[in-house]
N, C-alpha and C. Protein backbone atom coordinates (compact mmCIF):
# COMPACT_ATOMS: atom_id res chain seq x y z
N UNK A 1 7.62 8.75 -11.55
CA UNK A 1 6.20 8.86 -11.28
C UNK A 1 5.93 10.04 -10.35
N UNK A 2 6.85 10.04 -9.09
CA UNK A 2 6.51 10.94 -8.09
C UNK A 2 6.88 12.36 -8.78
N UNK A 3 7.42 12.71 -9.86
CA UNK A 3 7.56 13.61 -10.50
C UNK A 3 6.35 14.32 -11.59
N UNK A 4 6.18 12.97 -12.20
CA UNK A 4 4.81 13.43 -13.08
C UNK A 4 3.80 13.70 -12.76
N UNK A 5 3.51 13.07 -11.30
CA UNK A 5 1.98 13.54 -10.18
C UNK A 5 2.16 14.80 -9.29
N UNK A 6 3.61 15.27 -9.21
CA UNK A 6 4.21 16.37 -8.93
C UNK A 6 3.49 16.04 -7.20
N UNK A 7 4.05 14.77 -7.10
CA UNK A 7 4.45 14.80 -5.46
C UNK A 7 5.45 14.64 -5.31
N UNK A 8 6.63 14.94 -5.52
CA UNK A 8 7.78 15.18 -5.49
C UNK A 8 7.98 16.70 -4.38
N UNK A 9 7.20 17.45 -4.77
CA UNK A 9 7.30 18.89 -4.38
C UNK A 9 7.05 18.89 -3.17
N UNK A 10 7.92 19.55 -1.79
CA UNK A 10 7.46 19.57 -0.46
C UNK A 10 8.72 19.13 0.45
N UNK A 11 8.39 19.03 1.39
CA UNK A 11 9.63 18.32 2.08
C UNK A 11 9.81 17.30 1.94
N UNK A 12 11.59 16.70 2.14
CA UNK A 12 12.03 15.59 2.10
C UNK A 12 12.09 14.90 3.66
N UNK A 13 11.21 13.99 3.99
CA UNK A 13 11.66 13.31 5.35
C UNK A 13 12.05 12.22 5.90
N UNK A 14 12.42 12.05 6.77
CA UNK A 14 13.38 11.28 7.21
C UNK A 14 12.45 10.00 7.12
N UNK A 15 13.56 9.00 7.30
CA UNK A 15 12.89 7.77 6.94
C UNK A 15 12.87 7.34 8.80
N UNK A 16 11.63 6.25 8.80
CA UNK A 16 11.07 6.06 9.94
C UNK A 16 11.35 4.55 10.37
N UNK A 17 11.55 4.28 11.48
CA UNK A 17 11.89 2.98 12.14
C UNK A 17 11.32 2.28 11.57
N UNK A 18 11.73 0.66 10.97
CA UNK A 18 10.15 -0.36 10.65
C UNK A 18 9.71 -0.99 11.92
N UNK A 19 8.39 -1.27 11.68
CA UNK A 19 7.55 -1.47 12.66
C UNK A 19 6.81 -2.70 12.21
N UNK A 20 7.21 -3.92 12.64
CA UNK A 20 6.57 -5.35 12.19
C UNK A 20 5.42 -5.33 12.59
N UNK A 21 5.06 -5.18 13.64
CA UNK A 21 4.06 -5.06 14.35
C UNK A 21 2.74 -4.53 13.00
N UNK A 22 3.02 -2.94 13.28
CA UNK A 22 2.00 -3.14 12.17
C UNK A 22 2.06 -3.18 10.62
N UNK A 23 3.26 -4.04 10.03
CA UNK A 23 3.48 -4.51 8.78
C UNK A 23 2.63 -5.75 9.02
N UNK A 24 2.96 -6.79 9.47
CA UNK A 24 2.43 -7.90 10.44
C UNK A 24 0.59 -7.74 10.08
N UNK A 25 0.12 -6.63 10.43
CA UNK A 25 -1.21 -6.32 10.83
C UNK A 25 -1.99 -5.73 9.44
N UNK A 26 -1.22 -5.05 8.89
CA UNK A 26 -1.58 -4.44 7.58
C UNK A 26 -1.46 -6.05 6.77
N UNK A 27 -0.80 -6.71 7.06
CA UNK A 27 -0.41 -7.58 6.09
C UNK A 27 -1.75 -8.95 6.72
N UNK A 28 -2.01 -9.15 7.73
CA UNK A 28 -3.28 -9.68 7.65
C UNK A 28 -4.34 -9.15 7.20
N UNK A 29 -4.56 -7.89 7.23
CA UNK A 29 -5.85 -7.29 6.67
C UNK A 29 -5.84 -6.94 5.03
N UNK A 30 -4.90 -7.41 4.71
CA UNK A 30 -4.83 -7.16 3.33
C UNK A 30 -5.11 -8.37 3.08
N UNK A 31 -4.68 -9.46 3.78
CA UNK A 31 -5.13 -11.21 3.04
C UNK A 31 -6.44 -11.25 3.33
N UNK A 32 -6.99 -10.85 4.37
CA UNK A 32 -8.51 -11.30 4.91
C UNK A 32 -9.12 -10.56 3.73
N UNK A 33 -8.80 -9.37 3.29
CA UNK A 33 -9.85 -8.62 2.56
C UNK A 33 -9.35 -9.03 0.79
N UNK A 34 -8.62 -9.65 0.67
CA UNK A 34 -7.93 -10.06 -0.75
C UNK A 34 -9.39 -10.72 -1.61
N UNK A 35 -10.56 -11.43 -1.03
CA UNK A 35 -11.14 -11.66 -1.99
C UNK A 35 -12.22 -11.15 -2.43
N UNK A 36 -12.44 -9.57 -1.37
CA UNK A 36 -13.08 -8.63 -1.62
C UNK A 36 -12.35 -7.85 -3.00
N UNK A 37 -11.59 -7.85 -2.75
CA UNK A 37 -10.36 -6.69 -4.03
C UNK A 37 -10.24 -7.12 -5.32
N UNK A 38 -10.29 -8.03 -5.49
CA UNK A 38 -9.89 -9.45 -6.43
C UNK A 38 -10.74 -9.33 -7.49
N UNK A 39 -10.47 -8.95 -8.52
CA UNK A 39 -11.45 -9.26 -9.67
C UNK A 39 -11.71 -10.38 -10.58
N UNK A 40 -13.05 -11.09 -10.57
CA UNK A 40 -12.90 -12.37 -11.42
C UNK A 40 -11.85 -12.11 -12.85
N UNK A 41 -11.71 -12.80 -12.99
CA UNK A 41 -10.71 -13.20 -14.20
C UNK A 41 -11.89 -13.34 -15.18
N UNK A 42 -12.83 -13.92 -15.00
CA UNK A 42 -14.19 -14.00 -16.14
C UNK A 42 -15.04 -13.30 -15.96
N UNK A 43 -15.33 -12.39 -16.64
CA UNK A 43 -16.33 -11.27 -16.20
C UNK A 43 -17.44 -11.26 -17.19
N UNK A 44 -17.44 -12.15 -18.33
CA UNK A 44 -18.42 -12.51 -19.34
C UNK A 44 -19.75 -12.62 -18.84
């Protein structure tokens, strides 16, 4: 994929500490906002 969108091209960088903290935080704001995102299944 990262080839066909030709973001591949550029520097390669280093990979970065994980950080629960804000995985943790991203990962509540992704549930709180989940039924904003969510598309009915019946759209008739």
């Amino acid at each position: 994929m990262a080839r066909r969108w030709d973001t591949a091209a550029g520097p390669v960088l280093d990979a970065v500490e994980r950080d629960e903290e804000t995985l943790a935080r991203i990962a509540g704001v992704l549930s709180d906002a989940a039924p904003l995102l969510e598309r009915p299944t019946d759209t008739h």
